[in-house]
N, C-alpha and C. Protein backbone atom coordinates (compact mmCIF):
# COMPACT_ATOMS: atom_id res chain seq x y z
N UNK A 1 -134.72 -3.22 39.81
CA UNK A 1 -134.76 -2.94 41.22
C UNK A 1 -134.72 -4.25 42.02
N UNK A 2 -135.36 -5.54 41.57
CA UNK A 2 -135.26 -6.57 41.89
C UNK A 2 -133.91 -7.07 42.19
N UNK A 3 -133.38 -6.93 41.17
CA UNK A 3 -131.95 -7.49 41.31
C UNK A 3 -130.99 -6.98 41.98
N UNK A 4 -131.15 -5.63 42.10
CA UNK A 4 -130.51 -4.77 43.56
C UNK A 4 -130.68 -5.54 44.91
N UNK A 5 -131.80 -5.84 44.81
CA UNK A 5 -132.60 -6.12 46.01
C UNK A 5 -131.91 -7.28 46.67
N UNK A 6 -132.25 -8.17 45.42
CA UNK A 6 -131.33 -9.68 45.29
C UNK A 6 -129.75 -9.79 46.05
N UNK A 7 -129.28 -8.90 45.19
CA UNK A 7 -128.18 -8.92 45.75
C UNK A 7 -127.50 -8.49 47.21
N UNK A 8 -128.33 -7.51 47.45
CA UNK A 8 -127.99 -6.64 48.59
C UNK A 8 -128.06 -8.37 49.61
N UNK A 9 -129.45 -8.80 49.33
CA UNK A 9 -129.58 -10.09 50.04
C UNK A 9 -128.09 -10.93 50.09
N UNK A 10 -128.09 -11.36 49.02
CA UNK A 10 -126.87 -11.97 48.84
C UNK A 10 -125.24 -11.87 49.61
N UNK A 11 -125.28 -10.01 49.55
CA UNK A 11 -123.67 -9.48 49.97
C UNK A 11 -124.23 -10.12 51.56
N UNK A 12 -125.29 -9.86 52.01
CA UNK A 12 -125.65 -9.79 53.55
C UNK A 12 -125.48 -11.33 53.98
N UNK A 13 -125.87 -12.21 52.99
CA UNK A 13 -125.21 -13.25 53.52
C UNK A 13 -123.98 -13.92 53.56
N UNK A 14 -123.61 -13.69 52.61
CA UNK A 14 -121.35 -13.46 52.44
C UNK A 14 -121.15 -12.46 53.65
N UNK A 15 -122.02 -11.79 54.00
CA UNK A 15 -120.82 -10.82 55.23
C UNK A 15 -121.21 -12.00 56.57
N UNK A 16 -121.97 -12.30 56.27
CA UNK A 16 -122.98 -13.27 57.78
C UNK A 16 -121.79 -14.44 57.92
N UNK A 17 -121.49 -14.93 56.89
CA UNK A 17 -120.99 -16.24 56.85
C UNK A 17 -119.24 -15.77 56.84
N UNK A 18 -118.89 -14.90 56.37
CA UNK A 18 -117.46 -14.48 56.53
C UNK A 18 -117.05 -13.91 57.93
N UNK A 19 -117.96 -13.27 58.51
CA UNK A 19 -118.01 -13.01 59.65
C UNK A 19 -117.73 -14.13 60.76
N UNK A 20 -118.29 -14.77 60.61
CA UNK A 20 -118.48 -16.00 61.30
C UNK A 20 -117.28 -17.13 61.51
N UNK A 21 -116.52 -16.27 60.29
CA UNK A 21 -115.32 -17.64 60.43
C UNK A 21 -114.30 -16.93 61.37
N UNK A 22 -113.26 -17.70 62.21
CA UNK A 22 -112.06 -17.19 62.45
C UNK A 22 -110.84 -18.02 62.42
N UNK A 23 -109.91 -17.54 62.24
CA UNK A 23 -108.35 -18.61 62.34
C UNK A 23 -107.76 -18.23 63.73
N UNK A 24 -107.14 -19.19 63.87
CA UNK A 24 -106.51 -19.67 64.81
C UNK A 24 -104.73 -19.93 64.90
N UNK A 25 -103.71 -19.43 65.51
CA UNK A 25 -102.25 -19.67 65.20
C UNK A 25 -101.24 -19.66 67.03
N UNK A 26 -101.31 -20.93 66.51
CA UNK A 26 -100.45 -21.51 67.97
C UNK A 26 -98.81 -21.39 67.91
N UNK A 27 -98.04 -20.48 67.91
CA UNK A 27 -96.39 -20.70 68.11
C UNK A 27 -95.67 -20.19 69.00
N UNK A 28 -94.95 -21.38 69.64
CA UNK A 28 -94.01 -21.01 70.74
C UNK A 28 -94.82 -20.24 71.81
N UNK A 29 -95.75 -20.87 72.48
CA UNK A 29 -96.58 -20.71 73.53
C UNK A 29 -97.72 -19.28 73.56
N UNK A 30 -97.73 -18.79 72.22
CA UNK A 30 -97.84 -17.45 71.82
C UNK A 30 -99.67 -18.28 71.14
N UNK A 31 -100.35 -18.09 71.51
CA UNK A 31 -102.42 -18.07 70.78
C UNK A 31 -103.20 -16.90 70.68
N UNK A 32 -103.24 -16.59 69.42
CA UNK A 32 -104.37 -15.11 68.44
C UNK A 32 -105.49 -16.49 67.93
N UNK A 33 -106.55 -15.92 68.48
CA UNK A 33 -107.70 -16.44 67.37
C UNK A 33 -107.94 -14.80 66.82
N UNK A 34 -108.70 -14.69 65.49
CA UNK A 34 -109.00 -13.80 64.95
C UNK A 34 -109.74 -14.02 64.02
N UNK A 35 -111.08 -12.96 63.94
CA UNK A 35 -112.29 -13.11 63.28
C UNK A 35 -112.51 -11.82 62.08
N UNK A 36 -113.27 -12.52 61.18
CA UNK A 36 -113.47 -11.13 60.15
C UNK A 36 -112.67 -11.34 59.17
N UNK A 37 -112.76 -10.41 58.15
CA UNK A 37 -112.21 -10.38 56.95
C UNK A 37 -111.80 -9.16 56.49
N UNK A 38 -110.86 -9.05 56.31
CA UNK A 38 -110.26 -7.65 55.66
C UNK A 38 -110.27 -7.95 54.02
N UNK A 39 -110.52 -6.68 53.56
CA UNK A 39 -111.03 -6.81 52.08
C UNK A 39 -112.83 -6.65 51.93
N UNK A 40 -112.82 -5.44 50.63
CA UNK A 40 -113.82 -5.73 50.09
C UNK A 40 -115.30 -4.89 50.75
N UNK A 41 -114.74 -4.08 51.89
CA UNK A 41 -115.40 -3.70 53.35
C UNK A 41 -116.15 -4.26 53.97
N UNK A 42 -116.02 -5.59 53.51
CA UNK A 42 -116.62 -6.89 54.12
C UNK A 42 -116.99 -6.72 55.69
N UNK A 43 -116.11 -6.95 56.40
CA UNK A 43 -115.85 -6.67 58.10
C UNK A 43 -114.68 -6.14 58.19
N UNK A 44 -114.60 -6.35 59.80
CA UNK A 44 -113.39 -5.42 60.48
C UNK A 44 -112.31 -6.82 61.33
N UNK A 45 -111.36 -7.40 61.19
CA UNK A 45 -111.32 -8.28 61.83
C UNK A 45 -110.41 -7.43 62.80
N UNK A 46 -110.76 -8.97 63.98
CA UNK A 46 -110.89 -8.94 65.45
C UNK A 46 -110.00 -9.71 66.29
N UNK A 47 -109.26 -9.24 67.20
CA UNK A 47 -108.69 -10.63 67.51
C UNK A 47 -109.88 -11.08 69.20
N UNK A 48 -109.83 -11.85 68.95
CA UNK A 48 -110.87 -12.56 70.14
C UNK A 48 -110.02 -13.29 71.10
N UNK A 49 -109.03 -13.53 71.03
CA UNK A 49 -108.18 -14.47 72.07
C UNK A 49 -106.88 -13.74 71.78
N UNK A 50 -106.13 -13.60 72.92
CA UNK A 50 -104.48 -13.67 72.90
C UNK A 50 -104.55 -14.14 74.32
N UNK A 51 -103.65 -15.08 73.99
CA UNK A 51 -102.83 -15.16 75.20
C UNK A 51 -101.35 -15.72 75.21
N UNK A 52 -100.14 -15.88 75.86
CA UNK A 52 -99.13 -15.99 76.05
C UNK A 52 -98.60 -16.93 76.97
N UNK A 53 -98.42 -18.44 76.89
CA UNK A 53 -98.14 -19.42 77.94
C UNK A 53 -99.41 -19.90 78.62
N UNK A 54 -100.69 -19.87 77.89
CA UNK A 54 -101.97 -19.88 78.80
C UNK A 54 -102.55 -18.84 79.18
N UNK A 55 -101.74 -17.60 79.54
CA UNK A 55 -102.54 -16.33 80.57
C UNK A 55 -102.84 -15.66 78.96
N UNK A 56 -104.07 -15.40 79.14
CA UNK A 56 -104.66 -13.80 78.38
C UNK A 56 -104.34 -12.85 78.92
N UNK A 57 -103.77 -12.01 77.73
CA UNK A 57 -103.99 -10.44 78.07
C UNK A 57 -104.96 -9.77 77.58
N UNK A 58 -105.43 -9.01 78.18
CA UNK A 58 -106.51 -8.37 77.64
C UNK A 58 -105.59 -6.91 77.39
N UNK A 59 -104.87 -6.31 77.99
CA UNK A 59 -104.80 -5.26 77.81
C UNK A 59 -103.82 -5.24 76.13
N UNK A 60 -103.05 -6.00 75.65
CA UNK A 60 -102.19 -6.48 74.88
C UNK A 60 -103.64 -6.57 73.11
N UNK A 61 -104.52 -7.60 74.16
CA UNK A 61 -105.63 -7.93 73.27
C UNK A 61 -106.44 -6.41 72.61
N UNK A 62 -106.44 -5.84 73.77
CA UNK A 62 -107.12 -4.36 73.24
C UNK A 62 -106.38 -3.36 72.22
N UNK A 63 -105.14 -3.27 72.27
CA UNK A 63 -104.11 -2.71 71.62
C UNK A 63 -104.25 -3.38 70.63
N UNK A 64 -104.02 -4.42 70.52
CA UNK A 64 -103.82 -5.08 69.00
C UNK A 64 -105.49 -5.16 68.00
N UNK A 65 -106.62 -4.60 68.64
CA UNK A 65 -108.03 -4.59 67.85
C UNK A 65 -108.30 -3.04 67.60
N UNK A 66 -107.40 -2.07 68.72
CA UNK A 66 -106.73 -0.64 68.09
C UNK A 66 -106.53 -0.28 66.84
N UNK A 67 -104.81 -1.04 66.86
CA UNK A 67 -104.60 -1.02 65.98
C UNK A 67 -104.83 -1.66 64.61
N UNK A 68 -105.56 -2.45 64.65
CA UNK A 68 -105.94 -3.53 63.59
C UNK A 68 -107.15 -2.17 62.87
N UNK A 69 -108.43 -1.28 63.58
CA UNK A 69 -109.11 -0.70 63.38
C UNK A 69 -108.71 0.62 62.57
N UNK A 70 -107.22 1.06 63.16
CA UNK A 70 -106.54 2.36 62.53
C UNK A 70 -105.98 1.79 61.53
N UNK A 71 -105.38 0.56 61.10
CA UNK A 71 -104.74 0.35 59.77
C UNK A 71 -105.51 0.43 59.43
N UNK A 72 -106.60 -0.55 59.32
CA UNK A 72 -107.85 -0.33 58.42
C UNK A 72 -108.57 1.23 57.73
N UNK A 73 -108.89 2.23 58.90
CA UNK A 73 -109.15 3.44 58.19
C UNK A 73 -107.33 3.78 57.49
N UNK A 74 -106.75 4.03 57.66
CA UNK A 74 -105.68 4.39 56.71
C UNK A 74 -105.65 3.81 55.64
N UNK A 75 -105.99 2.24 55.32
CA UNK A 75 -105.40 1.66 54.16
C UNK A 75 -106.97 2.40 53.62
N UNK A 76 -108.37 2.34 54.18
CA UNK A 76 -109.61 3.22 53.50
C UNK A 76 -108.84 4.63 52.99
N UNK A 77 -108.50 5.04 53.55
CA UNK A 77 -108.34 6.85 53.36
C UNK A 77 -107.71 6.89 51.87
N UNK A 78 -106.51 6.00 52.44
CA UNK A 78 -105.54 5.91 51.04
C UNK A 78 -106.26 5.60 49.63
N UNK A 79 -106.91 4.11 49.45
CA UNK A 79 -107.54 3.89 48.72
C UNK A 79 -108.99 4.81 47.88
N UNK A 80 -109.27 5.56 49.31
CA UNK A 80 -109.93 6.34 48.68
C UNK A 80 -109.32 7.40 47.38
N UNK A 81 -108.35 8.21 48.63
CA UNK A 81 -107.56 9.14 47.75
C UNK A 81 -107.24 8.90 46.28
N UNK A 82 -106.81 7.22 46.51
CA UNK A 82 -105.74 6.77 45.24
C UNK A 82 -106.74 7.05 43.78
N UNK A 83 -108.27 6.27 44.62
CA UNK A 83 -109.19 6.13 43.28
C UNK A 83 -109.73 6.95 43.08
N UNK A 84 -110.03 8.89 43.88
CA UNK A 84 -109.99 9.80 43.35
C UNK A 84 -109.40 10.28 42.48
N UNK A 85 -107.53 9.73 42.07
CA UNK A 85 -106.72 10.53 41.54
C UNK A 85 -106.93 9.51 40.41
N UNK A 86 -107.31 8.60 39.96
CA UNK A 86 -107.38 7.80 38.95
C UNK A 86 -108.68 8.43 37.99
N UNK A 87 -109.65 8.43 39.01
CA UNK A 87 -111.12 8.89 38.56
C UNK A 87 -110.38 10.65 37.93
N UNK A 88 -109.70 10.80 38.46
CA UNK A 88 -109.21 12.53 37.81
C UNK A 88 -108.63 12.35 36.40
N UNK A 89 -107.52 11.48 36.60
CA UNK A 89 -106.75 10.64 35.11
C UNK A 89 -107.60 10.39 34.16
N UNK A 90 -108.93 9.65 34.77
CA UNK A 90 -109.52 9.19 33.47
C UNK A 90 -110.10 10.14 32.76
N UNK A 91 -110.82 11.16 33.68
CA UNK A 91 -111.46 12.28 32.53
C UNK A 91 -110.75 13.44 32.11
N UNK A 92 -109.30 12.96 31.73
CA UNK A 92 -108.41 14.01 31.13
C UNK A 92 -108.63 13.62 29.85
């Protein structure tokens, strides 16, 4: 039970510290910072900045943390499904 315990500690600080990071990509007057980590159900990443020539959009910015949230449950759903049908395979 200890070592449950341990760990749970552990994942909580890999999500603390993965969380925490974000990248950054400057081209052709075009800036996304974006936070989080996909994989692992680690986090949900985020984009925290867009903007285009200097101006932010926010409304552009909102759409794109939309959709970043709906891939995410789809690629979940799928994966779920997939490793149901495996978990079925194996106990044939």
């Amino acid at each position: 039970m200890f070592d449950k315990a341990k760990a749970g500690l552990q994942f909580m600080k890999i999500k603390k510290a993965v969380e925490s990071e974000s990248v950054e990509v400057e081209d052709s007057g075009v800036r996304v910072i974006i936070s989080g980590f996909v994989g692992m159900g680690i986090s949900e990443p985020k984009v925290k900045l867009l903007s285009v020539n200097g101006v932010e959009n926010k409304v552009l910015l909102d759409t794109l943390n939309k959709a970043l949230k709906k891939s995410l449950e789809v690629s979940a759903k799928k994966l779920k499904d997939m490793s149901g049908e495996l978990q079925g395979m194996a106990g044939m």
